[in-house]
Protein backbone atom coordinates (compact mmCIF):
# COMPACT_ATOMS: atom_id res chain seq x y z
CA UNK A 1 23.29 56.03 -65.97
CA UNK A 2 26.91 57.21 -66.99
CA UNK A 3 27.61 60.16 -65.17
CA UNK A 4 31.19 60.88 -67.05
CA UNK A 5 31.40 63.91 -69.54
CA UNK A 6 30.67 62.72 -72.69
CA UNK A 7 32.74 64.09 -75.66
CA UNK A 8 31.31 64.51 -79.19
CA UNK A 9 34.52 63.10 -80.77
CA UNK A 10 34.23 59.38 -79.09
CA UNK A 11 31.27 56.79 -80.29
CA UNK A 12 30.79 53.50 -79.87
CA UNK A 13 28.47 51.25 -81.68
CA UNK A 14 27.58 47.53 -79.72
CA UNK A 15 25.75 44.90 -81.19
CA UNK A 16 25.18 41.23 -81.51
CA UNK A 17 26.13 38.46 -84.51
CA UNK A 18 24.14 35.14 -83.88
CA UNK A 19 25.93 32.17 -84.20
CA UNK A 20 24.26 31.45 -86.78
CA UNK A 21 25.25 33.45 -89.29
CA UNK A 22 28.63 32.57 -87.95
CA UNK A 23 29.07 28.98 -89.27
CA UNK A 24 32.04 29.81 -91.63
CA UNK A 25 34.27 31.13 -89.13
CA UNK A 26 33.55 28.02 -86.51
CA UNK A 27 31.71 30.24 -83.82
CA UNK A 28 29.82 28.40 -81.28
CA UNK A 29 28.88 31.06 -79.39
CA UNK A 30 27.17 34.53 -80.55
CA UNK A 31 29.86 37.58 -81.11
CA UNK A 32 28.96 41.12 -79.88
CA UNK A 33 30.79 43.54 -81.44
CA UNK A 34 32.05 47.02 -80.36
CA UNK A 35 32.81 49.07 -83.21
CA UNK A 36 34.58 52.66 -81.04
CA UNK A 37 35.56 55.65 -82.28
CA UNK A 38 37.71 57.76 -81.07
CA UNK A 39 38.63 61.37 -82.93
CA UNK A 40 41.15 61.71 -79.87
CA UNK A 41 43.81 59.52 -80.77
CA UNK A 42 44.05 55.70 -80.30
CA UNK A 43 46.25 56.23 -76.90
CA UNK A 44 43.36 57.72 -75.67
CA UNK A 45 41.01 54.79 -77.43
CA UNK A 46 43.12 52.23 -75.05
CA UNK A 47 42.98 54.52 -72.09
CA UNK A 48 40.36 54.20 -68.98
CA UNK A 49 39.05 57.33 -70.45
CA UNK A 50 38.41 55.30 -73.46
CA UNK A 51 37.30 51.57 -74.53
CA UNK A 52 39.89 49.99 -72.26
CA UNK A 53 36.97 48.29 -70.36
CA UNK A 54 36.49 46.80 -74.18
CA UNK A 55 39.74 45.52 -74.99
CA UNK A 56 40.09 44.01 -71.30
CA UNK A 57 37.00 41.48 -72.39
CA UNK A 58 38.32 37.98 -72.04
CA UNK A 59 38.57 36.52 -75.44
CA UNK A 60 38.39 40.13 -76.96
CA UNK A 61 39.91 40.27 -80.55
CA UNK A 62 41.58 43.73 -81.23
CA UNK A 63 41.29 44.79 -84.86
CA UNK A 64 42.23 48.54 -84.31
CA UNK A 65 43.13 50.71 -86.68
CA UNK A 66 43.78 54.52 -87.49
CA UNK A 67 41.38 55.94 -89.97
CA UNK A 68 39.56 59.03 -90.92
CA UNK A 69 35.93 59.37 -91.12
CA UNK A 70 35.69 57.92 -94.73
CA UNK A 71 37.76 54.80 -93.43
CA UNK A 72 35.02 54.58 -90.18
CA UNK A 73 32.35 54.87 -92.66
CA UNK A 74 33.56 52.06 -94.85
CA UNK A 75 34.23 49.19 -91.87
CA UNK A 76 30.59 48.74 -92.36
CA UNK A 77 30.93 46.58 -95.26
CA UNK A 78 34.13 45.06 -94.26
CA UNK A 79 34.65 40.99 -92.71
CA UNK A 80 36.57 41.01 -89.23
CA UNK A 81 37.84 37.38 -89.26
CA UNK A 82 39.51 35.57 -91.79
């Protein structure tokens, strides 16, 4: 269990793309995805504090971006590769 404060303005969503469904883009291997959030400024988003353990993933693609909550709710429907 994560014994740090939690802070109602950071999120973080984690989940899994098979393979699979990720013929188009070449993928041999399934993608997880972390999809964070954080309402206290992207600084603080690459910090230790933040999703730093994230970005440090080897092979981790960075797509941040600043947005407000209408953005966050739209990357839903949006494609992260090309």
């Amino acid at each position: 269990m994560d014994l740090r404060q939690t802070d109602p303005k950071v999120a973080m969503g984690l989940y899994v793309v098979k393979k699979e469904r990720l013929v188009q883009v070449g993928a041999t291997e399934d993608m997880l995805i972390v999809q964070a959030y954080d309402a206290l400024g992207e600084a603080h988003g690459r910090s230790e504090e933040g999703f730093k353990w994230a970005l440090d993933i080897p092979n981790a693609l960075d797509f941040t971006k600043v947005l407000n909550l209408r953005g966050v709710s739209r990357l839903h429907g949006e494609q992260y590769w090309p």
